[in-house]
N, C-alpha and C. Protein backbone atom coordinates (compact mmCIF):
# COMPACT_ATOMS: atom_id res chain seq x y z
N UNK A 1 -15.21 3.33 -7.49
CA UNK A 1 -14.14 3.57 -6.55
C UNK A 1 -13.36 2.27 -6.34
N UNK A 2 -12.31 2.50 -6.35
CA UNK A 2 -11.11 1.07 -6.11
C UNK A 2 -10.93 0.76 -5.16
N UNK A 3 -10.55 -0.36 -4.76
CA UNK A 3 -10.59 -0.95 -3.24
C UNK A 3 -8.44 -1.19 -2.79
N UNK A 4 -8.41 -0.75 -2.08
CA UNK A 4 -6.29 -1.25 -1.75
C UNK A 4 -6.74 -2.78 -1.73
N UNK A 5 -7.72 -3.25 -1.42
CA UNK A 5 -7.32 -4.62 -1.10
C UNK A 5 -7.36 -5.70 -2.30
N UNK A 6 -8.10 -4.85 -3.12
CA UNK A 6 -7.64 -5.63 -4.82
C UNK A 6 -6.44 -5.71 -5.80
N UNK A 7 -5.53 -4.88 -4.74
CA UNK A 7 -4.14 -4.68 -5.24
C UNK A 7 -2.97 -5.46 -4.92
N UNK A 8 -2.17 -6.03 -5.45
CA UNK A 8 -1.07 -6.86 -4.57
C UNK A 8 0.05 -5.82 -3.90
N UNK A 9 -0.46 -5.25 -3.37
CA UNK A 9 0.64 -4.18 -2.45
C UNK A 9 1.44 -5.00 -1.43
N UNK A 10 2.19 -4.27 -1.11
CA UNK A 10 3.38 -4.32 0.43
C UNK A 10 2.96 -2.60 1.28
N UNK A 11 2.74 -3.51 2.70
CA UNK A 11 3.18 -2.38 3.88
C UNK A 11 4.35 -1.95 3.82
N UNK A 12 5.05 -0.44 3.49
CA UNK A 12 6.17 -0.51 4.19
C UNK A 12 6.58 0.01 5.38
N UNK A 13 5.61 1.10 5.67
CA UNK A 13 5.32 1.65 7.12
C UNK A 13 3.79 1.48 7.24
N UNK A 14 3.77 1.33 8.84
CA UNK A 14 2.19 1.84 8.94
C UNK A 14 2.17 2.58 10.29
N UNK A 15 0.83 3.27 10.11
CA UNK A 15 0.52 4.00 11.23
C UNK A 15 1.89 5.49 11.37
N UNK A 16 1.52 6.04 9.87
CA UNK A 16 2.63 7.31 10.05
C UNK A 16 2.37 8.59 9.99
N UNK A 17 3.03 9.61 10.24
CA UNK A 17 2.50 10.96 9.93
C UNK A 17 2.47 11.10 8.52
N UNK A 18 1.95 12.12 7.99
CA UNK A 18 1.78 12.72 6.47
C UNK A 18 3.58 13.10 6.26
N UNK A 19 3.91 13.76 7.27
CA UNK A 19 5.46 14.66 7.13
C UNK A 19 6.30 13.10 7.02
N UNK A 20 5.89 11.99 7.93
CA UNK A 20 6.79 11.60 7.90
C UNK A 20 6.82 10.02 6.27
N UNK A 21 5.62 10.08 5.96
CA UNK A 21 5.92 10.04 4.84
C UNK A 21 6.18 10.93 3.54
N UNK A 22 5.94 12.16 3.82
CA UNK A 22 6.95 13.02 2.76
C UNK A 22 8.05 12.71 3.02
N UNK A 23 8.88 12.63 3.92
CA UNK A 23 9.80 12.09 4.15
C UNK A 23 10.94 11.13 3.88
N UNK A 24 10.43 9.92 4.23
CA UNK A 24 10.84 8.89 3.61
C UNK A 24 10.81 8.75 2.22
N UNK A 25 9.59 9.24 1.18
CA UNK A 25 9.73 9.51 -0.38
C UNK A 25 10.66 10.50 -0.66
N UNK A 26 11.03 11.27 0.48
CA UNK A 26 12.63 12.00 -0.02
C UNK A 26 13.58 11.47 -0.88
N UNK A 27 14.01 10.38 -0.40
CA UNK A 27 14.90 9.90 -0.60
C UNK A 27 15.10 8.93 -2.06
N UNK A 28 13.94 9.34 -2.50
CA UNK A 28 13.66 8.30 -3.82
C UNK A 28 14.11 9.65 -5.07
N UNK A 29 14.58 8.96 -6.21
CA UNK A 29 15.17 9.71 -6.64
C UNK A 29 14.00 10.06 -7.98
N UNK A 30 12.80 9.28 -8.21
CA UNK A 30 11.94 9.73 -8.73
C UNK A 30 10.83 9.96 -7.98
N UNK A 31 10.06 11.31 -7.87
CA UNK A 31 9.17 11.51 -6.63
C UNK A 31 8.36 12.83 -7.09
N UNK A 32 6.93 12.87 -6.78
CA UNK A 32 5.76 13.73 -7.01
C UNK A 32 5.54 14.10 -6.23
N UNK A 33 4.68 15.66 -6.35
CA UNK A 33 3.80 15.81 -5.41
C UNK A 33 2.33 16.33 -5.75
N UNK A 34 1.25 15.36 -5.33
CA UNK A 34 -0.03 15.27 -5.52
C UNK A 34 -1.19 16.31 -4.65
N UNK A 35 -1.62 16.66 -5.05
CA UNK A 35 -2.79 17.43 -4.35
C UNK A 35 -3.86 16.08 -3.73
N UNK A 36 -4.65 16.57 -2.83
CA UNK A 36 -5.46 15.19 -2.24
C UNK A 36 -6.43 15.31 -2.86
N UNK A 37 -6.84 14.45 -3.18
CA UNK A 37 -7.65 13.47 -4.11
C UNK A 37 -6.95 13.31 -5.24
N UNK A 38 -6.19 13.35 -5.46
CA UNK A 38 -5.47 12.59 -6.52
C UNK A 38 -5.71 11.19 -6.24
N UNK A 39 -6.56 10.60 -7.80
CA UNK A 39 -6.44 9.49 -7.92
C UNK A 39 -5.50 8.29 -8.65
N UNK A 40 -4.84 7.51 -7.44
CA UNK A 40 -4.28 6.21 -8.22
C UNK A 40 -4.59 5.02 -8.16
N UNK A 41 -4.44 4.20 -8.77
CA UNK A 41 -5.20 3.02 -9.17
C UNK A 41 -6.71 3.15 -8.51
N UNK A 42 -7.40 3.85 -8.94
CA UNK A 42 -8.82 4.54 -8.88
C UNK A 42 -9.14 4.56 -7.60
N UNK A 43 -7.71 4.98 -6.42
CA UNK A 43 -8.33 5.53 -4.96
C UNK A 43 -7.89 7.00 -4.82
N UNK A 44 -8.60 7.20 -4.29
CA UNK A 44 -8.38 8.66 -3.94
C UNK A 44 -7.69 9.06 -2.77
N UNK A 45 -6.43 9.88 -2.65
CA UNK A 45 -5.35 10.04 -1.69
C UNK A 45 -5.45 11.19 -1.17
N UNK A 46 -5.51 10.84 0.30
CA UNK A 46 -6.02 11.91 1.11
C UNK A 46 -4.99 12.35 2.17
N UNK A 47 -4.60 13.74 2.38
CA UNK A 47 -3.94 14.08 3.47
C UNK A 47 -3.48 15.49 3.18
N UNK A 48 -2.55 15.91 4.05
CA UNK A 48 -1.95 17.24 4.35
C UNK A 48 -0.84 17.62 2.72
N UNK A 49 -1.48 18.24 2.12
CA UNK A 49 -0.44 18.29 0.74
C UNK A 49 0.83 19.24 1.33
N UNK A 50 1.59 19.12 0.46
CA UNK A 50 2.39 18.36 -0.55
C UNK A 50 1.84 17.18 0.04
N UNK A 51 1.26 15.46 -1.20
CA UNK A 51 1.27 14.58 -0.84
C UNK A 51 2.73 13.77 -1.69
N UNK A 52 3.43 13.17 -1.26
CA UNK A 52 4.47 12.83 -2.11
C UNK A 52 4.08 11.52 -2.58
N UNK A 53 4.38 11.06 -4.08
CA UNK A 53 4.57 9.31 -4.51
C UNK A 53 5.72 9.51 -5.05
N UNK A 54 6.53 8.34 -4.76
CA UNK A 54 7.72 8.10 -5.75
C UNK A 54 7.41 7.16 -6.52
N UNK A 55 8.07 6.61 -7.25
CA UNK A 55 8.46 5.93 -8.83
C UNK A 55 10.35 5.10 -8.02
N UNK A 56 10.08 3.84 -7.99
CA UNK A 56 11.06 3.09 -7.77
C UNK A 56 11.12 1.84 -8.32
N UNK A 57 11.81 1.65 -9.55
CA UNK A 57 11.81 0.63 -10.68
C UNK A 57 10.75 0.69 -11.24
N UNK A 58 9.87 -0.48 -11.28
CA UNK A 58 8.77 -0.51 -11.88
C UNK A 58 7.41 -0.14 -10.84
N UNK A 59 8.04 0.06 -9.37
CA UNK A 59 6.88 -0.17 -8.33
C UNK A 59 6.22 1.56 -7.83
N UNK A 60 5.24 2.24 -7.91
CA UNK A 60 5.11 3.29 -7.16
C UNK A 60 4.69 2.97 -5.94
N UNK A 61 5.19 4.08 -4.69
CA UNK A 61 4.91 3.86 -3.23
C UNK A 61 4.07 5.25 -2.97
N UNK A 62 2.87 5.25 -2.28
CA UNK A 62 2.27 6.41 -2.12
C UNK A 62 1.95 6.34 -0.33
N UNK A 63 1.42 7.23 -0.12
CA UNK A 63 0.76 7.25 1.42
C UNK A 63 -0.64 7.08 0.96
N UNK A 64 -1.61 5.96 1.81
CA UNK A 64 -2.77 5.42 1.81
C UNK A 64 -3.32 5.85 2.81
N UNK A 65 -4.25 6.56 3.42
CA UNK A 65 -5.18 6.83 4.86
C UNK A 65 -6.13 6.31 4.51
N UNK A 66 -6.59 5.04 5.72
CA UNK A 66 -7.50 4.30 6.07
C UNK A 66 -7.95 4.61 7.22
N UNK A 67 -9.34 5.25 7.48
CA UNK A 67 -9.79 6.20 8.24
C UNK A 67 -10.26 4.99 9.43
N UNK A 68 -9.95 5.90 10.62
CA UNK A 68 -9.96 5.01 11.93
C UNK A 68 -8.54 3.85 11.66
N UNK A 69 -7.93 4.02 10.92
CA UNK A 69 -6.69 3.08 11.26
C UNK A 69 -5.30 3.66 10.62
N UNK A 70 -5.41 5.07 10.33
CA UNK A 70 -3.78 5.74 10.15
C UNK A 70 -3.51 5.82 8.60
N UNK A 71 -2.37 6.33 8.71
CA UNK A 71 -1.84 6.45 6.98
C UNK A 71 -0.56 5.29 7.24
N UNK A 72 -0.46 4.74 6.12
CA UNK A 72 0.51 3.54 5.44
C UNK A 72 1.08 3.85 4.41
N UNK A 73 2.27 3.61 4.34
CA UNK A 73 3.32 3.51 3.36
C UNK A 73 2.91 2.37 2.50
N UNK A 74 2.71 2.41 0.95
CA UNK A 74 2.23 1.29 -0.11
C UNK A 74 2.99 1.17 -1.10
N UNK A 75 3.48 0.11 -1.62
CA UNK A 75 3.85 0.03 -2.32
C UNK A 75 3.40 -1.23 -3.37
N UNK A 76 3.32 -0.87 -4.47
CA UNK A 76 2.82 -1.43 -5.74
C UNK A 76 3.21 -1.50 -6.94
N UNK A 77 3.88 -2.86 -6.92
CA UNK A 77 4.87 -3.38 -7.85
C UNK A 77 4.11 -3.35 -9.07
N UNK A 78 4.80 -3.59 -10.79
CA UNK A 78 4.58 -3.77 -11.58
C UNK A 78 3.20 -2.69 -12.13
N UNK A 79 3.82 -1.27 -11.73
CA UNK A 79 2.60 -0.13 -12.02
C UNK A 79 2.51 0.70 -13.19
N UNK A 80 3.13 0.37 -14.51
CA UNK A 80 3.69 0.83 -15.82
C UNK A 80 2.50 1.75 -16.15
N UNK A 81 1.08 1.70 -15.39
CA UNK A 81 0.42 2.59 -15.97
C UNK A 81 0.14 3.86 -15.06
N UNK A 82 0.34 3.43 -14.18
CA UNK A 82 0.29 4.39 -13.17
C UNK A 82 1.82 5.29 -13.13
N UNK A 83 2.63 4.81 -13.38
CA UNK A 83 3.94 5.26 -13.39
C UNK A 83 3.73 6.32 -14.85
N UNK A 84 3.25 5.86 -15.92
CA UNK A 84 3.12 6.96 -17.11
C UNK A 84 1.79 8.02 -16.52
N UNK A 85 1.09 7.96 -15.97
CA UNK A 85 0.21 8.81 -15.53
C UNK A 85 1.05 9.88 -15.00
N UNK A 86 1.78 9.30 -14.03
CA UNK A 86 2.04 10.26 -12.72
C UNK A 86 2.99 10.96 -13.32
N UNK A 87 4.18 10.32 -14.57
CA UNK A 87 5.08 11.30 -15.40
C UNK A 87 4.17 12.32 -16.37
N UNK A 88 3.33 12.06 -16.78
CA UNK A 88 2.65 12.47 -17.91
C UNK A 88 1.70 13.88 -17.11
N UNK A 89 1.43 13.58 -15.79
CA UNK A 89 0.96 15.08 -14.90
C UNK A 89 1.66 15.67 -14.30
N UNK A 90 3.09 15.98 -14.98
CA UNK A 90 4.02 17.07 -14.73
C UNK A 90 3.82 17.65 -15.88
C-alpha cells in the first residue's frame, strides 16, 4: 500500500465535501470518473462515487480522504504514468 506522503504533491483544497470536489474537477477539461477504490499511485480512493480525477498538463488532481482529518484536493505533478493508466481505463 502507498503512502501520500511519499509523493511530492500540493494541497489545493482541504477539508472538502466529495460534491464539492466533483466539482471543482468540473472545470478541467480532461476529467474521470473512478469507482472507490480505485487505485492511484498505489492508494486507494475512497468516497461517494462518481469519484472525479482530472488530467491537467502533466499533473493529475484527485480527492484523497484521510480518515479523522477530511478529504483534500491533490495534486501531483509530473504523473505520465498515472495519466496513461487513467486514459487507458476508458
Amino acid at each position: 500500500m502507498g503512502c501520500l506522503e511519499s509523493l511530492p504533491y500540493e494541497v489545493i483544497m482541504s477539508k472538502i465535501t466529495f460534491k464539492e470536489a466533483r466539482d471543482f474537477l468540473s472545470k478541467y477539461q480532461e476529467k474521470y470518473d473512478v469507482q472507490p477504490g480505485y487505485r492511484i499511485f498505489d492508494l486507494n480512493i475512497i468516497g461517494v462515487p462518481p469519484i472525479r480525477v482530472a488530467v491537467d498538463g502533466d499533473s493529475v488532481i484527485f480527492p484523497y480522504t484521510k480518515p479523522c482529518h477530511g478529504t483534500f484536493l491533490i495534486r501531483v505533478r509530473e504523473a505520465a504514468d498515472e495519466i496513461a493508466r487513467l486514459r487507458g481505463s476508458k
